[in-house]
Structures are given as structure tokens and as C-alpha cells.
N, C-alpha and C. Protein backbone atom coordinates (compact mmCIF):
# COMPACT_ATOMS: atom_id res chain seq x y z
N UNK A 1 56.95 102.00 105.45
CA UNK A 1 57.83 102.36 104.35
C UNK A 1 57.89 101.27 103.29
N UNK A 2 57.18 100.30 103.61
CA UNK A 2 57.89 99.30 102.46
C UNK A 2 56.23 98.45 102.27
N UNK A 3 55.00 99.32 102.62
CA UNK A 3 53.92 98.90 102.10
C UNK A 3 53.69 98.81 100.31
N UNK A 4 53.20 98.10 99.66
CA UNK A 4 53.16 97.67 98.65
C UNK A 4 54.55 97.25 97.85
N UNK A 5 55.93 97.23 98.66
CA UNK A 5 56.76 96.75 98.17
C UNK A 5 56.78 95.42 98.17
N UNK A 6 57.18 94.74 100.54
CA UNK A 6 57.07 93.95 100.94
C UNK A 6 56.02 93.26 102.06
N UNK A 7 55.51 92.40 102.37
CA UNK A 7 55.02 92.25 103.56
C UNK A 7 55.22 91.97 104.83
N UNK A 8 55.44 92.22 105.64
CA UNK A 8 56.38 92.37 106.80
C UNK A 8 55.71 91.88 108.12
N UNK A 9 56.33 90.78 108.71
CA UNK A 9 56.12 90.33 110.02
C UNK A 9 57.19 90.20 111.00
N UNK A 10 56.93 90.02 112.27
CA UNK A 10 58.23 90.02 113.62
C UNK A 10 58.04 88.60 114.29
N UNK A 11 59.41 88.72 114.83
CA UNK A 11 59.01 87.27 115.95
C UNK A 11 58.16 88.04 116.84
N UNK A 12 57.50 87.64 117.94
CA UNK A 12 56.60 87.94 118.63
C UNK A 12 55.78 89.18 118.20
N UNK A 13 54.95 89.33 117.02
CA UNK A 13 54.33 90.73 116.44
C UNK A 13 52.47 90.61 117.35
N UNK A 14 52.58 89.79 118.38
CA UNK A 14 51.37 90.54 118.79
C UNK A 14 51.58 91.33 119.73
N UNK A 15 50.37 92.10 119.90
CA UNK A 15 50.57 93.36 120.82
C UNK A 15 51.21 93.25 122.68
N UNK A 16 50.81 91.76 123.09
CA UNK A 16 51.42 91.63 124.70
C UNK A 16 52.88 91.30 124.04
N UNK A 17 53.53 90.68 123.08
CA UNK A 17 54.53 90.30 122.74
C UNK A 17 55.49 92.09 122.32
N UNK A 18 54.94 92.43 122.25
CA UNK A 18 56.12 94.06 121.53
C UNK A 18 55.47 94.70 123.01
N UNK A 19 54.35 94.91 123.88
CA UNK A 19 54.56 95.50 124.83
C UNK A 19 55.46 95.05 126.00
N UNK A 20 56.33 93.64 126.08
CA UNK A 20 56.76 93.15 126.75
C UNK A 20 58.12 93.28 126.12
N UNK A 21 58.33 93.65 124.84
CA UNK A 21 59.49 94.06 124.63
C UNK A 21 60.05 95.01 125.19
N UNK A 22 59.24 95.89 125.26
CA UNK A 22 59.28 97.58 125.56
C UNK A 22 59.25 97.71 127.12
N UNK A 23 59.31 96.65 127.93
CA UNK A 23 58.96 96.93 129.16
C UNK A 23 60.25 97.13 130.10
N UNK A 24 60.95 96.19 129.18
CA UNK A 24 62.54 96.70 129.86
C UNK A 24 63.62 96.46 128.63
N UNK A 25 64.16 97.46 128.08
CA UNK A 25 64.62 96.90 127.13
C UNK A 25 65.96 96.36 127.00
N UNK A 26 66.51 96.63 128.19
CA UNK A 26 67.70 95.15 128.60
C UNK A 26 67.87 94.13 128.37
N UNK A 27 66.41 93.58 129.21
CA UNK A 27 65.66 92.29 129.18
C UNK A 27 65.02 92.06 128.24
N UNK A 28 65.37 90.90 127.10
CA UNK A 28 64.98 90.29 126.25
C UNK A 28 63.25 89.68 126.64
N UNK A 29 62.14 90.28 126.08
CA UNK A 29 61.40 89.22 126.45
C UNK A 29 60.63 89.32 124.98
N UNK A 30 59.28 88.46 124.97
CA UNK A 30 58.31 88.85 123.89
C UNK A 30 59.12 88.72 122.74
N UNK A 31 58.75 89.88 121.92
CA UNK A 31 59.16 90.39 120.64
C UNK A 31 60.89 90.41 120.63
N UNK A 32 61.42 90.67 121.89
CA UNK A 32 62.97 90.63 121.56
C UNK A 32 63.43 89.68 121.57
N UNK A 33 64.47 89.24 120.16
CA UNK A 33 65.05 87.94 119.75
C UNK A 33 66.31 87.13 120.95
N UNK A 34 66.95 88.61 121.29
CA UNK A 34 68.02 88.26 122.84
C UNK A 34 69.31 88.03 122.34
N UNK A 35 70.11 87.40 122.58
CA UNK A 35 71.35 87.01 122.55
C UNK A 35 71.40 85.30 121.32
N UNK A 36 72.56 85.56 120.82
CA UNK A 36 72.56 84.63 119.54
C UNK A 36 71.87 83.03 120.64
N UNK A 37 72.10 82.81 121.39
CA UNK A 37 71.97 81.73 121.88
C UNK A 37 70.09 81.33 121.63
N UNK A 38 69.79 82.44 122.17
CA UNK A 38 68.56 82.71 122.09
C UNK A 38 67.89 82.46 120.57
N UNK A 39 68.48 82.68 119.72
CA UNK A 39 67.61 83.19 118.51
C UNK A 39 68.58 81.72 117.92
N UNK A 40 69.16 81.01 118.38
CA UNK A 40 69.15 79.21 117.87
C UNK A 40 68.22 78.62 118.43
N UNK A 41 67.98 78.59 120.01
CA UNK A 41 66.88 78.18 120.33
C UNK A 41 65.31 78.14 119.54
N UNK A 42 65.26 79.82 119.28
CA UNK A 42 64.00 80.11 118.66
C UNK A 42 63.64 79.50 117.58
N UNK A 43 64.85 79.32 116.67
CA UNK A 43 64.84 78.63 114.90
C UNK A 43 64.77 77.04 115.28
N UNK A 44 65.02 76.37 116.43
CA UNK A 44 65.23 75.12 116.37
C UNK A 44 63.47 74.72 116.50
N UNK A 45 62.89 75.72 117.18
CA UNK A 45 61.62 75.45 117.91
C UNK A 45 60.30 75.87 116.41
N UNK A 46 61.08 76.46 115.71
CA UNK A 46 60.73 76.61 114.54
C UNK A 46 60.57 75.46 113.70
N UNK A 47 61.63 74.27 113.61
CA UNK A 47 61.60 72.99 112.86
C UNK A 47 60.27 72.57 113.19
N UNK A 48 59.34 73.05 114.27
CA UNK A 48 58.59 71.92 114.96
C UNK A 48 56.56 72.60 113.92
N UNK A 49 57.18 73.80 112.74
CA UNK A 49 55.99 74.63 112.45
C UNK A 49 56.11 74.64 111.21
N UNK A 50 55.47 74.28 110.39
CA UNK A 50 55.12 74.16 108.61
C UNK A 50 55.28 75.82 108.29
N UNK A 51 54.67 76.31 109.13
CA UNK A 51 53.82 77.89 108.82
C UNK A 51 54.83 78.70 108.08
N UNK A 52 56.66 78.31 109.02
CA UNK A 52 57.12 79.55 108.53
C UNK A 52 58.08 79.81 107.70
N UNK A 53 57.62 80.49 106.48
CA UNK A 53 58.14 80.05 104.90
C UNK A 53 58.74 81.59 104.36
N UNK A 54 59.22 82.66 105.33
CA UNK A 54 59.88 83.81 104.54
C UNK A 54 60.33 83.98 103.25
N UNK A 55 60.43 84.58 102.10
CA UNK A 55 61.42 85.23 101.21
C UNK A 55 62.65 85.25 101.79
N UNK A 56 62.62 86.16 102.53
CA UNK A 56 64.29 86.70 103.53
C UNK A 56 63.63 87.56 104.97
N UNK A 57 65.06 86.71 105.58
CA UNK A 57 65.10 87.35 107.20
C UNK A 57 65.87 88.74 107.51
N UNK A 58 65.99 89.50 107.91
CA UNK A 58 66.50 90.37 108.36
C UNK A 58 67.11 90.02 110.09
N UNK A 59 68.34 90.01 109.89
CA UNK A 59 68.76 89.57 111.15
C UNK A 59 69.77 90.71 112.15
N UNK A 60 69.57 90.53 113.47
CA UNK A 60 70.69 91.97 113.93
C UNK A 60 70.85 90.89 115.33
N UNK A 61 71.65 90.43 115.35
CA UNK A 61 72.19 89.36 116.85
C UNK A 61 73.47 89.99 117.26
N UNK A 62 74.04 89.88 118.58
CA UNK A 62 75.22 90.44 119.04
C UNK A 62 74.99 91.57 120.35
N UNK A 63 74.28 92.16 120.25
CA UNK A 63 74.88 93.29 121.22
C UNK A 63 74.30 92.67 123.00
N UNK A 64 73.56 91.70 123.19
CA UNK A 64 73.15 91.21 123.84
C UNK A 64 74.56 90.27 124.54
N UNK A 65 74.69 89.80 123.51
CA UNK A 65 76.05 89.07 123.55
C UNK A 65 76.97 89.38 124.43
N UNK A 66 77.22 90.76 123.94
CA UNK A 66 78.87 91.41 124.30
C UNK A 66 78.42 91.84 125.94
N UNK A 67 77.28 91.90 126.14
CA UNK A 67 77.24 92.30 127.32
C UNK A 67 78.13 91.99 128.42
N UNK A 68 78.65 92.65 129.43
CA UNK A 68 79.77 92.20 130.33
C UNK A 68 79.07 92.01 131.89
N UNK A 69 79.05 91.24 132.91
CA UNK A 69 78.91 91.42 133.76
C UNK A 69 79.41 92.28 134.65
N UNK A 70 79.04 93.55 135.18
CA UNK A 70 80.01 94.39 136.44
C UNK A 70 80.79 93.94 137.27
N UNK A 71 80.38 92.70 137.18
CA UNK A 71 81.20 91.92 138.39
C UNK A 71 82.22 90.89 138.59
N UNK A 72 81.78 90.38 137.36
CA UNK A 72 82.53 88.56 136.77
C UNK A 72 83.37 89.14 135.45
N UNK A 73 82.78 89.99 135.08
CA UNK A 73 83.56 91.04 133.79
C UNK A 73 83.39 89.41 132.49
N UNK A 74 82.82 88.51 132.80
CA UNK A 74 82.21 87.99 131.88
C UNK A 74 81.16 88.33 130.71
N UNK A 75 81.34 87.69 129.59
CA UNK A 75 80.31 88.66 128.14
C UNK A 75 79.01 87.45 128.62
N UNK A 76 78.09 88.23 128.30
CA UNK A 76 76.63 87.07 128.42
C UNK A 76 76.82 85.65 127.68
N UNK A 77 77.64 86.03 126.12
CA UNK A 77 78.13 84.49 125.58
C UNK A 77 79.30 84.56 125.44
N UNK A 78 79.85 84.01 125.04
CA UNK A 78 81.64 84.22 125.00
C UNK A 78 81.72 84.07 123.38
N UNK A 79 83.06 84.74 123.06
CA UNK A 79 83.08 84.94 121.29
C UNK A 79 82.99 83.77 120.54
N UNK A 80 83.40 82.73 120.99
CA UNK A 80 83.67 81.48 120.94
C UNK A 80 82.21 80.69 120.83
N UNK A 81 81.59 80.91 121.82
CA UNK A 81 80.44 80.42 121.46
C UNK A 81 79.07 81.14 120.10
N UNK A 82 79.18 82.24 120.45
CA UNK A 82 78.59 83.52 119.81
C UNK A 82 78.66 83.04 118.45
N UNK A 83 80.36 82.81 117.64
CA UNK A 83 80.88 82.43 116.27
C UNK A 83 79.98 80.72 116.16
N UNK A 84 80.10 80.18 116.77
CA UNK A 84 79.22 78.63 116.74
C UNK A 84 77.67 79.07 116.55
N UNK A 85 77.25 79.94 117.57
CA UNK A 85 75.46 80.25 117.01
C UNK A 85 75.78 81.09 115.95
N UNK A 86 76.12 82.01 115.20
CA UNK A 86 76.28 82.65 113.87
C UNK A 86 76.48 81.84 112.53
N UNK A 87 77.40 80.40 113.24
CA UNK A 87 77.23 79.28 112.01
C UNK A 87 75.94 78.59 111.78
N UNK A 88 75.70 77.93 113.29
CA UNK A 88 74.27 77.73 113.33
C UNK A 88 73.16 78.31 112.94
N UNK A 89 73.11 79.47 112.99
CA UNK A 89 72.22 80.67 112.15
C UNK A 89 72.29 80.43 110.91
N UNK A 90 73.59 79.92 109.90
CA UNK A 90 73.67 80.46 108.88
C UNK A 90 73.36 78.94 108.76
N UNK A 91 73.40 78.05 108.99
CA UNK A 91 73.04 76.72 108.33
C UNK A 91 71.83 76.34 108.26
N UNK A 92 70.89 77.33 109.55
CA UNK A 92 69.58 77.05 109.77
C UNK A 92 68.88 77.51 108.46
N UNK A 93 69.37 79.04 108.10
CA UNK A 93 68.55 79.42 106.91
C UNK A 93 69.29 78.74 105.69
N UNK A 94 69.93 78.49 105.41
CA UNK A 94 70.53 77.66 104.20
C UNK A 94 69.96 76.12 103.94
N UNK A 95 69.75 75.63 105.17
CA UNK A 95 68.89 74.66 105.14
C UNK A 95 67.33 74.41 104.78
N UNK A 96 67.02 75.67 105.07
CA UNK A 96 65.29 76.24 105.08
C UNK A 96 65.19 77.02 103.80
N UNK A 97 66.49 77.22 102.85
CA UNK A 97 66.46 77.86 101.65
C UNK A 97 65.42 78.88 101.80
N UNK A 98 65.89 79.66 102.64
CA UNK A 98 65.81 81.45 102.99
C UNK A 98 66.94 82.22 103.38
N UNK A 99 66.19 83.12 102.16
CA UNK A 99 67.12 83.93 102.60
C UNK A 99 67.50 85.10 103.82
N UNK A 100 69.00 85.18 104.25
CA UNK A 100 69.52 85.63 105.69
C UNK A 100 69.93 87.05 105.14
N UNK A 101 69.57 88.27 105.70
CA UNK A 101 70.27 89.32 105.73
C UNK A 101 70.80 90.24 106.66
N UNK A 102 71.77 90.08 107.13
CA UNK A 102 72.55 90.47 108.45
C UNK A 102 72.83 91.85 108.54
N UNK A 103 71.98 92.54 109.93
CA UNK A 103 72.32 93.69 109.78
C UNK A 103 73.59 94.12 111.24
N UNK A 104 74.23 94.34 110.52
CA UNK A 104 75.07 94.60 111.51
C UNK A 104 75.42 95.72 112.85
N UNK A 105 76.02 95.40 113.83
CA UNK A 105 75.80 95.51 115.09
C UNK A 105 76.78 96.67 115.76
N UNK A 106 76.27 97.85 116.46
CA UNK A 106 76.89 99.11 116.78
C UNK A 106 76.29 100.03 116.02
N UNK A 107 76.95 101.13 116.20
CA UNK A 107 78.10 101.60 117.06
C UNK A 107 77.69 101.29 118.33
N UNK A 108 78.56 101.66 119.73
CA UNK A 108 78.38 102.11 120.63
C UNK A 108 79.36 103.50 121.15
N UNK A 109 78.28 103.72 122.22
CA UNK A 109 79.02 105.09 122.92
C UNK A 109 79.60 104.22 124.20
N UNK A 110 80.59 103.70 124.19
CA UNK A 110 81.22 102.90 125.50
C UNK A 110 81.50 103.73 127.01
N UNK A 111 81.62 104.74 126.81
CA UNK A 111 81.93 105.82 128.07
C UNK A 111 80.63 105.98 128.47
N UNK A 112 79.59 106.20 127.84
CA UNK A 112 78.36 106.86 127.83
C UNK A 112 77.32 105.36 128.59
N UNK A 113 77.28 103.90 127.72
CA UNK A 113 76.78 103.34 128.22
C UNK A 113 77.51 102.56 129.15
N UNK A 114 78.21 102.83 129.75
CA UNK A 114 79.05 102.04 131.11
C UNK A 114 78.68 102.85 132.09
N UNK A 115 78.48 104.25 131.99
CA UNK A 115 78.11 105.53 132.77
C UNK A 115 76.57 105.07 133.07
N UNK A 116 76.07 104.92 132.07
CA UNK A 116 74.33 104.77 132.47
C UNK A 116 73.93 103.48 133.13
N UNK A 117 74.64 102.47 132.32
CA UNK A 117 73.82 100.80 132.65
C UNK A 117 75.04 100.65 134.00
N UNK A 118 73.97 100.36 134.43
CA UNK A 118 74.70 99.37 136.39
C UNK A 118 74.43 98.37 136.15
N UNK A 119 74.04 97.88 135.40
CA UNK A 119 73.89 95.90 135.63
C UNK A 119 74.62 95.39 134.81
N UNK A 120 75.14 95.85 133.64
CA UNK A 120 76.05 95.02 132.72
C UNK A 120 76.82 96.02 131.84
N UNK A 121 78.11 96.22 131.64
CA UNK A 121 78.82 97.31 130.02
C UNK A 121 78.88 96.82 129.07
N UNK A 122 79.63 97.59 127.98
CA UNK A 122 79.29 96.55 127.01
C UNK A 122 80.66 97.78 126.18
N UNK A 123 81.75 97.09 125.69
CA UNK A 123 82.87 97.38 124.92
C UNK A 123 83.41 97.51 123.70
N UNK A 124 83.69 98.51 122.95
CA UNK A 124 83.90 98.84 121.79
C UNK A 124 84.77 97.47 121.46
N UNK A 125 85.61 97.45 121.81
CA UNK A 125 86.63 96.10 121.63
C UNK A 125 86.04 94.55 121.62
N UNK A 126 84.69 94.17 122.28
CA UNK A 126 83.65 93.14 122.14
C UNK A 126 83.48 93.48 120.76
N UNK A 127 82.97 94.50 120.83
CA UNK A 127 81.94 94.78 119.42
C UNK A 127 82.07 94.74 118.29
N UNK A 128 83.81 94.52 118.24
CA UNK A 128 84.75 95.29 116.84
C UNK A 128 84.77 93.42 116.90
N UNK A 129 85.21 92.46 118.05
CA UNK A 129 85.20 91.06 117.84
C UNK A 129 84.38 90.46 117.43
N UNK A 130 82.64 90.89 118.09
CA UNK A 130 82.23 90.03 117.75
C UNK A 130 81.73 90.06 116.09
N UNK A 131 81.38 91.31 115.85
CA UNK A 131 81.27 91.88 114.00
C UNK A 131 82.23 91.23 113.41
N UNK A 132 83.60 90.74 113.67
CA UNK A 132 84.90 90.37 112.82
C UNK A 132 84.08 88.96 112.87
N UNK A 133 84.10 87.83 113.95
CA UNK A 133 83.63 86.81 113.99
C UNK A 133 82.48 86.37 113.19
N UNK A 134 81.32 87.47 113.43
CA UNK A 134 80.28 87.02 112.51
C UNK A 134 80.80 86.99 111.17
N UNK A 135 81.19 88.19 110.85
CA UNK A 135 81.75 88.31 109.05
C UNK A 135 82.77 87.20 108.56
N UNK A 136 83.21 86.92 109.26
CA UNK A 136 83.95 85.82 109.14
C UNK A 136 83.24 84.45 108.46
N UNK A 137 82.33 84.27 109.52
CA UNK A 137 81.19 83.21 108.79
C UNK A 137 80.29 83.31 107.53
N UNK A 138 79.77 84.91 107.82
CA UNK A 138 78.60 85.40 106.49
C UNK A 138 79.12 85.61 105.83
N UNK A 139 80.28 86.06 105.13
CA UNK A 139 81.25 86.47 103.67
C UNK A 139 81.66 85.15 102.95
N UNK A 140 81.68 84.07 103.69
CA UNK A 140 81.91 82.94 102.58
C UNK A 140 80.66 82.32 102.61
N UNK A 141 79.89 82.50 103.36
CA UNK A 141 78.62 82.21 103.02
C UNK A 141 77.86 82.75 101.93
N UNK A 142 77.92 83.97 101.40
CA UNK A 142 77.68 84.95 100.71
C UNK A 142 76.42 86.03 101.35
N UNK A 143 76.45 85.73 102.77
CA UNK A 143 75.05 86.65 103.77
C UNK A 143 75.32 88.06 103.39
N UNK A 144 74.10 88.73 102.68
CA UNK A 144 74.45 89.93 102.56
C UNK A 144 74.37 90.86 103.91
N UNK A 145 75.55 92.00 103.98
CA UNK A 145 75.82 92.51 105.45
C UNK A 145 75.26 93.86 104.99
N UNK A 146 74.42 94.77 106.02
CA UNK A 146 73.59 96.19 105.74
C UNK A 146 74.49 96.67 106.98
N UNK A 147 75.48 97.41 106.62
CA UNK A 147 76.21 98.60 107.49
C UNK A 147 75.30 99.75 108.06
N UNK A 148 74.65 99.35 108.78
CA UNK A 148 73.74 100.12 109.81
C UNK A 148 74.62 100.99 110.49
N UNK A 149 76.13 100.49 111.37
CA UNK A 149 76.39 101.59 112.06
C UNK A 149 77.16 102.71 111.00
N UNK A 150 77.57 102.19 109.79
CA UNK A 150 78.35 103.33 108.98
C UNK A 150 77.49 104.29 108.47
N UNK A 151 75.91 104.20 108.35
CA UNK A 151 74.76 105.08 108.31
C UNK A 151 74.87 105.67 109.45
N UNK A 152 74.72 105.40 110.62
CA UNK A 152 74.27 105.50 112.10
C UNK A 152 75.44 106.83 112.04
N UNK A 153 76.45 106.54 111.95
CA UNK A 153 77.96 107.23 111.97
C UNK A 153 78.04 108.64 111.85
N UNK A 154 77.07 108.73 110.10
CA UNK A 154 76.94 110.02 109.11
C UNK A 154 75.90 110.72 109.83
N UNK A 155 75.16 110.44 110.73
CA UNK A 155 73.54 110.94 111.40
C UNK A 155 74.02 112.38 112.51
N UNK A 156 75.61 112.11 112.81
CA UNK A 156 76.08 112.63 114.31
C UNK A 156 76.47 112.33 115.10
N UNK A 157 76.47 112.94 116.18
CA UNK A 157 77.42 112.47 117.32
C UNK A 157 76.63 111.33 118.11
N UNK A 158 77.10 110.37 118.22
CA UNK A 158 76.61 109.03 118.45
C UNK A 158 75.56 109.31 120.20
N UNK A 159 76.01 110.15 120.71
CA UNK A 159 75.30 110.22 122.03
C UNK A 159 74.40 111.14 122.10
N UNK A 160 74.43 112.24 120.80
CA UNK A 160 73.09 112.89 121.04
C UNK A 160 72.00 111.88 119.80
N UNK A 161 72.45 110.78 119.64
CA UNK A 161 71.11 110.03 118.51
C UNK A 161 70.51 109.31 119.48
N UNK A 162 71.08 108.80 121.14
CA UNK A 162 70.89 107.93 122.04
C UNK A 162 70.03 108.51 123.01
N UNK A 163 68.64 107.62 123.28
CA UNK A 163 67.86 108.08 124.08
C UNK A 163 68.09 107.72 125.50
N UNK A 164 69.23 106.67 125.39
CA UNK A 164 69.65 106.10 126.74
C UNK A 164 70.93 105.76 126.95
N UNK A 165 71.27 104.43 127.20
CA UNK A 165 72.72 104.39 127.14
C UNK A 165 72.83 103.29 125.64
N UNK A 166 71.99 102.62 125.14
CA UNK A 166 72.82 102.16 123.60
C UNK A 166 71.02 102.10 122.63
N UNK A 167 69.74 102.82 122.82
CA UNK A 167 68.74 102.61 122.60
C UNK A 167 68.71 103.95 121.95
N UNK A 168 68.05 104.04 120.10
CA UNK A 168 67.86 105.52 119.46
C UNK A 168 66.41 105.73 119.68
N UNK A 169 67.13 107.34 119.71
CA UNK A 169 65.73 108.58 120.05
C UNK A 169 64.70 108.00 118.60
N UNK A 170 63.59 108.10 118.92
CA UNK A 170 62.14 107.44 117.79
C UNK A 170 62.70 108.08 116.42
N UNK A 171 63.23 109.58 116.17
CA UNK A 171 63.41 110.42 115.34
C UNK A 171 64.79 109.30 114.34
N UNK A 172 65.86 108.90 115.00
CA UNK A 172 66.85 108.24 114.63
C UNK A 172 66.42 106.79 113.97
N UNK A 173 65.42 105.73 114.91
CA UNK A 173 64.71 105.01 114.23
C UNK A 173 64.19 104.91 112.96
N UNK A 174 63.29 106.06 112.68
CA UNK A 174 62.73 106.07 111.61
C UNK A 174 63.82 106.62 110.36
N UNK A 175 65.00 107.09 110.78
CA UNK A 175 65.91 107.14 109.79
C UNK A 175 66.82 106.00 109.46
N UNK A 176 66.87 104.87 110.50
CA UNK A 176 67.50 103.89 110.34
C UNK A 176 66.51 102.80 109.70
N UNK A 177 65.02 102.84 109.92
CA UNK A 177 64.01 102.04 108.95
C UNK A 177 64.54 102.86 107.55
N UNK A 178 64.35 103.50 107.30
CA UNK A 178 64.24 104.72 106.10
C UNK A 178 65.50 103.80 105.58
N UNK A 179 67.41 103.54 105.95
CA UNK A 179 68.11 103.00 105.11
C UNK A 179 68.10 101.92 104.85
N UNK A 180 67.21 100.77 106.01
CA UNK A 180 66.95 99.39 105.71
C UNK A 180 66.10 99.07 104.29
N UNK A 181 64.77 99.88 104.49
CA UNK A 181 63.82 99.90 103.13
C UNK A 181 64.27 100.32 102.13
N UNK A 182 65.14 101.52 102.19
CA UNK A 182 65.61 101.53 100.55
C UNK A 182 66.29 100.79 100.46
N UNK A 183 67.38 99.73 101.19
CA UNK A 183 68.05 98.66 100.84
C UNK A 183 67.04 97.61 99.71
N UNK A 184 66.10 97.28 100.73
CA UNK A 184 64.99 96.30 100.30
C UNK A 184 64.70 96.92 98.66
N UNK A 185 64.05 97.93 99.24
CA UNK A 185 63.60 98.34 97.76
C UNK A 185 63.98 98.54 96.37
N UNK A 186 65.47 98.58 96.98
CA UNK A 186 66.61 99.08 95.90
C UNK A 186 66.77 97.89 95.01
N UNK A 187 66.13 96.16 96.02
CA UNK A 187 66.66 95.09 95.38
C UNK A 187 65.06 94.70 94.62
N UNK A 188 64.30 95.35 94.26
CA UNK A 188 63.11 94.90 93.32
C UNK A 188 63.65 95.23 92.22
């Protein structure tokens, strides 16, 4: 969608790297960025490479986050920490004078994916925190925020767009690329 606009690359964009994404998509591996903790790690390991010189990032961190343990009813990071990597995020690209564009995180179907996933839930009430927390940081920053789930919202009923318990059917994808690129495009 955005050939001859922009040129477009991923963290892990070779082919064992996105098939290892896809292999469990719980589990962060390859191509998936993971939990904010994760994607400071990744940018720090970045200082160590000339190569990588973006226009602008497109960023979506959090839902990894909120994850809860079934058992410890612990989140994978705690909000507290989560708001510290979101600053860290935002200082990394401010420092690297690139630009950050935050796409933001949800909806979820909370009945629906607590019903499906046995290894971890994940809570409307996380989700509504951890989005407040991030915005908190990116609005005086001036990070522009792309309301993905208020698109996501207008599409239907949130559990027939879901191919699983928080993952969209291919058909929903390509409508959620479809509002990212005209974002992009809208800004030439």
C-alpha cells in the first residue's frame, strides 16, 4: 500500500525471522518486538550499528505487557515499569532525531481472550492503564498517537474481527494496514 510513497522495513524482516514470529504468536520471537522491556533492550543494542537511520518509526508496545499470569495474577511488566520503558523509548528516538509514531494498543475482547488463552489474560482495565501511562509521556513529547482501536471499533463486533483470542482475521489486517497508510500518505 505505500509502494512509491514510502520504503518500508521490520525489525527482524528476514524470512526465518517473520517465520518465527508466526510460530507462536504469544511468544515473542524473531520479527516480534515483545514487551516494552524488550524493545529498550533492542534500541540499546542498536547504539552499537551506524546502519540504522529511519525517517520515522512506527511503534505499537503494550499488550505483551498487560499480560497477567493465571496464577501470580502478576502483568509480564508492571505499569510502573512499562511508563519508565515508554520514556526510555521516547528519549531513545529524540536522541537519534527520528521520528516516533505510536500506534496505539487494543481493543480487547476480555471475556473472549481469558476464555481462549490458558497461560496468561489480559484486562480491559490494564489496557485503559497502560494507554493512559503511555499518553501521558507521548503528548508532551509531541509523539504523534494513530487510534487504531477507534478504527478497529467502527469495523464490528470486536470478536467476530478475532481469529483467536486478541490476533485479527488476515481480512481485518489488511484494513487496519489500509488506515495506517493513508495516515502516512495523508502526511506527503
Amino acid at each position: 500500500m505505500l509502494r512509491g510513497f514510502y520504503t518500508y522495513s521490520r525489525k527482524g524482516s528476514e524470512p526465518d525471522e517473520i517465520r518465527a514470529a508466526f510460530d507462536d504468536l504469544d511468544d515473542p520471537k524473531g520479527a516480534s518486538a515483545g514487551d516494552s522491556s524488550s524493545v529498550v533492550a533492542y534500541l540499546n543494542g542498536l547504539d552499537r550499528t551506524k546502519s540504522f537511520k529511519p525517517d520515522s518509526v512506527l511503534m505499537h508496545v503494550g499488550t505483551h505487557d498487560i499480560k497477567r499470569n493465571v496464577e501470580t495474577r502478576e502483568t509480564q511488566v508492571s505499569l510502573e515499569d512499562y511508563a519508565k520503558n515508554i520514556g526510555a523509548i521516547v528519549d531513545w528516538f529524540a536522541r537519534k532525531e527520528i521520528e516516533l509514531i505510536w500506534i496505539r494498543n487494543g481493543p480487547i475482547d476480555e471475556a473472549l481472550h481469558n476464555e481462549r488463552s490458558k497461560r496468561f489474560h489480559r484486562y480491559e482495565a490494564d489496557l485503559d492503564a497502560y494507554n493512559k501511562a503511555a499518553e501521558a509521556i507521548l503528548e508532551p513529547n509531541q509523539i504523534t498517537v494513530l487510534d487504531l482501536p477507534g478504527f478497529i471499533n467502527n469495523l464490528g463486533p470486536l470478536g467476530e474481527l478475532l481469529k483467536d483470542h486478541v490476533h485479527y482475521k488476515d481480512e481485518v489486517v489488511r484494513e487496519q494496514a489500509a488506515f495506517i497508510a493513508g495516515y502516512l500518505i495523508g502526511r506527503e
